[in-house]
Protein backbone atom coordinates (compact mmCIF):
# COMPACT_ATOMS: atom_id res chain seq x y z
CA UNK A 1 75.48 70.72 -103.47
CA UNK A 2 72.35 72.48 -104.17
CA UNK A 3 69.17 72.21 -102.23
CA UNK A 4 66.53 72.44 -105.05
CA UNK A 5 66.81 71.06 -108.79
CA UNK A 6 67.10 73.77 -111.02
CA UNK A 7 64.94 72.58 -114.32
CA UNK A 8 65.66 73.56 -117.91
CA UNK A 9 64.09 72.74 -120.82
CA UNK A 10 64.48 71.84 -124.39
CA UNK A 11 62.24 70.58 -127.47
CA UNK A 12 63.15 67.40 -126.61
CA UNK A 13 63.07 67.85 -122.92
CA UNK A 14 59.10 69.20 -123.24
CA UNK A 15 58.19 66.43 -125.23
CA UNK A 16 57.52 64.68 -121.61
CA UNK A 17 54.14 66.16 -121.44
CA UNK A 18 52.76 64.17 -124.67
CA UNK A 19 50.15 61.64 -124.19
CA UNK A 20 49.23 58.64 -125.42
CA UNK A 21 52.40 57.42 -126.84
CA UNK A 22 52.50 54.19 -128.90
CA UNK A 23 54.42 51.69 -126.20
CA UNK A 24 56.40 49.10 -128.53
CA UNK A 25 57.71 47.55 -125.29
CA UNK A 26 59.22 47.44 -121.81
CA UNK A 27 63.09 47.91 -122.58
CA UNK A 28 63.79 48.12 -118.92
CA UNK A 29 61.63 47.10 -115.44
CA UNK A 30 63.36 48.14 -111.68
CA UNK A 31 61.26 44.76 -110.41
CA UNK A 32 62.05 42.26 -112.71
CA UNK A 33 65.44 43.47 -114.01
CA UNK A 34 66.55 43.08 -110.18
CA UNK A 35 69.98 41.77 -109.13
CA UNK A 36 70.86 40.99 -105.58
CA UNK A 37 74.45 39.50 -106.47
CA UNK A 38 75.80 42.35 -109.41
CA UNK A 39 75.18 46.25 -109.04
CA UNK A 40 75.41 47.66 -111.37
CA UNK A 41 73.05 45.09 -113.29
CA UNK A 42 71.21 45.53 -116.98
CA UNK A 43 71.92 49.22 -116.58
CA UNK A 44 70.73 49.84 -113.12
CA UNK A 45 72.56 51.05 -110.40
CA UNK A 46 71.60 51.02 -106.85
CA UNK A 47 72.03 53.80 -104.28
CA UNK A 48 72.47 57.19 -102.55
CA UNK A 49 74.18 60.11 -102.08
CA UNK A 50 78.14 59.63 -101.05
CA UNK A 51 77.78 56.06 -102.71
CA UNK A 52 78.11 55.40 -106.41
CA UNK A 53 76.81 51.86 -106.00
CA UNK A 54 75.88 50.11 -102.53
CA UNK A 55 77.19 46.96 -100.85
CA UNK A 56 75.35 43.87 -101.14
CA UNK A 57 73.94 42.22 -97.71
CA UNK A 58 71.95 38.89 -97.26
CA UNK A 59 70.90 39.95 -93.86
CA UNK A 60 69.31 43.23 -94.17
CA UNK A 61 68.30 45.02 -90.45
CA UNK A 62 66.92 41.45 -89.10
CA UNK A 63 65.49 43.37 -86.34
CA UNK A 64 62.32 43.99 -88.83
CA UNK A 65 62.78 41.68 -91.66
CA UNK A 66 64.56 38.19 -90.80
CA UNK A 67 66.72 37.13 -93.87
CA UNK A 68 65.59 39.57 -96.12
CA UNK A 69 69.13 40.37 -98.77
CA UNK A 70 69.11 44.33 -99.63
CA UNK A 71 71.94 46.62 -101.09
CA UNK A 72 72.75 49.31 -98.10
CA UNK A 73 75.60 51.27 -97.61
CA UNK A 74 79.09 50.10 -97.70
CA UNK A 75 80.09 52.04 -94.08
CA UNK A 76 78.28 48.88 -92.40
CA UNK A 77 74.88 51.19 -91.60
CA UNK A 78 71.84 49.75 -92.83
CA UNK A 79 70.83 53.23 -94.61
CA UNK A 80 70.61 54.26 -97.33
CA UNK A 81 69.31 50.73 -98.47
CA UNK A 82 67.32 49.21 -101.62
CA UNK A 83 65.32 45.91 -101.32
CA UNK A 84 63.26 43.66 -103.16
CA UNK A 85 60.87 42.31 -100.87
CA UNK A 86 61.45 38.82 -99.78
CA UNK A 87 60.91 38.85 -96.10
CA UNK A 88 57.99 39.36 -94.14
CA UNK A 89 58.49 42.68 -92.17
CA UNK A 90 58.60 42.14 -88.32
CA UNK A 91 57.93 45.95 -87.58
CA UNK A 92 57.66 47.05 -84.13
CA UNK A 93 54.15 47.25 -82.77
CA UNK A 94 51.06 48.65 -85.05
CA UNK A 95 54.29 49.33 -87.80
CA UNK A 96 52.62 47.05 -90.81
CA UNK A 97 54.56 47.68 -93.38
CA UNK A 98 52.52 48.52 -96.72
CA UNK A 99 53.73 45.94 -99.67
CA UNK A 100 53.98 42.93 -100.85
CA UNK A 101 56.37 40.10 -101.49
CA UNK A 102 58.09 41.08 -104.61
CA UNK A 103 57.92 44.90 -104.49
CA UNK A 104 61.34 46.74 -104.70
CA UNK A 105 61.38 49.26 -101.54
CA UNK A 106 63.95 51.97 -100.24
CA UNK A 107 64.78 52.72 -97.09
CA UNK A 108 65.35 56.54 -97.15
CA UNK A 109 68.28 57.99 -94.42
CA UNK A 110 67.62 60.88 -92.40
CA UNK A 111 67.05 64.73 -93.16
CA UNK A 112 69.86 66.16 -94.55
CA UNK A 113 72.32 63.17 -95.51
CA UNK A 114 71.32 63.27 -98.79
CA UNK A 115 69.00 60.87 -101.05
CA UNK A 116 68.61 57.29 -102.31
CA UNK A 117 69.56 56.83 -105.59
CA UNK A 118 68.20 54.24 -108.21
CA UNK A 119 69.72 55.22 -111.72
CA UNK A 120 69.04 53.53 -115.33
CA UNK A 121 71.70 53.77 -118.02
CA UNK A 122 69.69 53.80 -121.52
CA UNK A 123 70.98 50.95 -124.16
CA UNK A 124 68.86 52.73 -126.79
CA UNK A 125 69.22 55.96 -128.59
CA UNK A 126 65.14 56.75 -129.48
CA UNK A 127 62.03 58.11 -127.74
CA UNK A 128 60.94 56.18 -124.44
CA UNK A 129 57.95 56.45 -122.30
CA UNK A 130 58.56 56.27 -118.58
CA UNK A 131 56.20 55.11 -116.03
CA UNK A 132 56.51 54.71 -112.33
CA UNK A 133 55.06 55.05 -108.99
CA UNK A 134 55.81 55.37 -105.83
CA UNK A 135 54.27 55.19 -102.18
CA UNK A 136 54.34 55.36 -97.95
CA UNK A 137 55.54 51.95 -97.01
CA UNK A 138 54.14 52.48 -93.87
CA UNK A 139 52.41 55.64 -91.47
CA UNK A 140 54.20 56.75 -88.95
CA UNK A 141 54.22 60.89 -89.47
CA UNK A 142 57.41 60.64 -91.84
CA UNK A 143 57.82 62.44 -95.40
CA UNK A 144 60.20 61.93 -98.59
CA UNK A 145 60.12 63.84 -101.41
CA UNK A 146 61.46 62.34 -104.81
CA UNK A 147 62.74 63.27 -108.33
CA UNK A 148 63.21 61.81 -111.31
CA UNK A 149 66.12 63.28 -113.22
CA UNK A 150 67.76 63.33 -116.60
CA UNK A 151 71.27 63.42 -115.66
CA UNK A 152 72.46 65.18 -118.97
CA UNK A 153 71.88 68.43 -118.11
CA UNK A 154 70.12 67.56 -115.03
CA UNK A 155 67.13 67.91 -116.35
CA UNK A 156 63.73 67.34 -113.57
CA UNK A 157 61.42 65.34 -115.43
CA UNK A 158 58.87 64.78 -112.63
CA UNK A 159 58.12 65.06 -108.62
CA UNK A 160 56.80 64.58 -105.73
CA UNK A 161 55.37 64.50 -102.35
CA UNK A 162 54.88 61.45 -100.05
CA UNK A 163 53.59 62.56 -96.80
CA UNK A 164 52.49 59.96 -93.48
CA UNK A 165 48.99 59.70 -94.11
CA UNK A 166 48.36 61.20 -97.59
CA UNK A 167 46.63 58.29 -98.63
CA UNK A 168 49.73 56.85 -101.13
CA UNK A 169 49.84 53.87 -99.99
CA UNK A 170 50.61 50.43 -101.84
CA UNK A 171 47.10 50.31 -103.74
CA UNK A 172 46.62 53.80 -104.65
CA UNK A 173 50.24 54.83 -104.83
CA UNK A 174 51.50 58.42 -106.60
CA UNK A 175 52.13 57.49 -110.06
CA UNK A 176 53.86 59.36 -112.92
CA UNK A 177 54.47 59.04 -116.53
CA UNK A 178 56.80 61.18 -119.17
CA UNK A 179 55.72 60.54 -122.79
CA UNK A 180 57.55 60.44 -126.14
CA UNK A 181 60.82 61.59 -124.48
CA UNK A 182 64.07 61.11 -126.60
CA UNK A 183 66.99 59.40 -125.18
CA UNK A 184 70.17 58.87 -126.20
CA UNK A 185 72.39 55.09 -125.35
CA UNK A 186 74.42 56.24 -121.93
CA UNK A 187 72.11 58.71 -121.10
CA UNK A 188 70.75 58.56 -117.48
CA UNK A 189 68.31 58.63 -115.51
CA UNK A 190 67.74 58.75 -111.67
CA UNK A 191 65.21 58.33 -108.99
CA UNK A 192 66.11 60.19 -105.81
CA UNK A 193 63.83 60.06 -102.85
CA UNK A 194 64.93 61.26 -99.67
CA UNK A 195 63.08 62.90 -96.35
CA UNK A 196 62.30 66.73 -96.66
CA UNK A 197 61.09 67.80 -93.51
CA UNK A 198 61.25 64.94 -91.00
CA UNK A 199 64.15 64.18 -89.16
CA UNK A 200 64.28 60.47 -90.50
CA UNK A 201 63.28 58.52 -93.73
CA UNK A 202 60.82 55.89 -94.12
CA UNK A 203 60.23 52.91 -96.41
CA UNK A 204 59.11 54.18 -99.82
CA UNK A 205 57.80 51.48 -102.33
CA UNK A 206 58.88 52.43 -105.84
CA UNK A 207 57.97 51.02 -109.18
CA UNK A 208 59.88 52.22 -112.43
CA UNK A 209 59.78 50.95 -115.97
CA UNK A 210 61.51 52.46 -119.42
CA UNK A 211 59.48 51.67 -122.85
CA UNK A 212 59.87 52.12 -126.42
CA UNK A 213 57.96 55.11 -127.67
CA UNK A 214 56.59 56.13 -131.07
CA UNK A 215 58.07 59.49 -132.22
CA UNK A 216 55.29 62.61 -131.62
CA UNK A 217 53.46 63.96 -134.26
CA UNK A 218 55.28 66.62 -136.35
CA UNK A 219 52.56 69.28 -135.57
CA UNK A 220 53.10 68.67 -131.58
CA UNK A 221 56.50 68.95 -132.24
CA UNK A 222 56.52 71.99 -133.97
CA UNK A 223 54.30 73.04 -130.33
CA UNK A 224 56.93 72.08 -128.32
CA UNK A 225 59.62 73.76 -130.21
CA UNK A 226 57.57 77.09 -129.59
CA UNK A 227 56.97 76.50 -126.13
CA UNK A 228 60.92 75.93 -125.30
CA UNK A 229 61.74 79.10 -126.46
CA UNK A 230 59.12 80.72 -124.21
CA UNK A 231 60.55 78.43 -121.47
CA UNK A 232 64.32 79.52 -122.12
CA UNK A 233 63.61 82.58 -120.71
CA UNK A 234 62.58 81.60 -117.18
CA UNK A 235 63.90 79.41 -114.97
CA UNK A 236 61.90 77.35 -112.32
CA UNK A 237 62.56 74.90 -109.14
CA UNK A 238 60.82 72.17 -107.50
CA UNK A 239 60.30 71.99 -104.35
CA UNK A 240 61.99 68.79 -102.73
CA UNK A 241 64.54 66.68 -101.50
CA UNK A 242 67.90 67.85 -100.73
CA UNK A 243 70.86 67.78 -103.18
């Protein structure tokens, strides 16, 4: 286990930092792809580190939401866990939590027991755009970091930060977006957030879609060709969660 990514780089890989992407449509959406009876389910898998997939529970922590179903892990603890919001949260004191019914949220575990995990399995061999977003479910002096990774050749496509009072909350969350990136069908992609530097995770609202994606021009790509051989010869981390 590592405890930073280690990023590398290809053509392909670099083609993340394109813009403006035709988007020929959504090929696959966290929120409205969810399942809260199959996992895996239309090519996502739910959650975290120890756990290929996690358990399925109708009665998630009922001490703050009453009723409210959630995947969590199969030990019997309520962490890690994944959610789509169903339940109004019955948080202790000032503890509002910071979405809305509907919204898929994690419940990250504490520092040092790894991450939570959502992945995506591609169906399409192509170029896809990827958009997400993520944010504090609620301030209470907690952090996660997060990642989003190309499992073939584990591959950091982008990250980030989410720190108790930061300002990322549910209407101005931290958003991200890789352009014009080509995929092949079983390739993966996965989401890890997880606490950095506080003892204990937090809820973390998380948005994630997968698009089709118009091919990049042939003089960018000749750019980006250039640019991976400059990048082949160093090698970079990120600064974030634990692996």
């Amino acid at each position: 286990m590592r405890n930073k990514h280690t990023v590398t780089a290809s053509a392909a890989g670099l083609m993340l930092v394109l813009a403006g992407a035709a988007n020929a449509g959504i090929i696959a959406d966290l929120r409205t792809d969810w399942s809260n009876t199959s996992n895996p389910h239309l090519g996502w898998s739910y959650g975290g580190t120890g756990y290929a997939n996690l358990s399925s529970t109708s009665a998630w922590d009922s001490s703050e939401m009453s009723g409210q179903a959630a995947w969590a892990s199969p030990s019997g603890s309520t962490l890690p866990s994944w959610f789509l919001s169903s339940a109004v949260f019955n948080g202790f004191g000032a503890n509002t939590a910071d979405w809305q019914i509907g919204d898929v949220v994690t419940h990250t575990s504490g520092e040092g027991l790894g991450f939570d995990t959502v992945s995506w399995t591609s169906s399409v061999t192509g170029y896809v755009d990827v958009v997400g977003s993520l944010w504090n479910g609620r301030s209470i002096g907690r952090e996660n970091g997060w990642a989003l990774v190309h499992s073939n050749g584990d591959v950091v496509l982008a990250s980030g930060q989410l720190t108790s009072g930061d300002g990322h909350g549910w209407s101005s969350p931290e958003t991200f977006a890789v352009s014009s990136f080509f995929a092949h069908a079983g390739d993966v992609f996965t989401l890890e957030v997880g606490p950095t530097s506080t003892p204990t995770g937090d809820f973390v609202g998380v948005n994630l879609t997968f698009s089709d994606a118009a091919a990049p021009e042939p003089a960018s790509i000749w750019l980006l060709a250039g640019g991976a051989v400059a990048f082949a010869w160093s090698r970079r981390t990120v600064k974030g969660i634990t692996r």
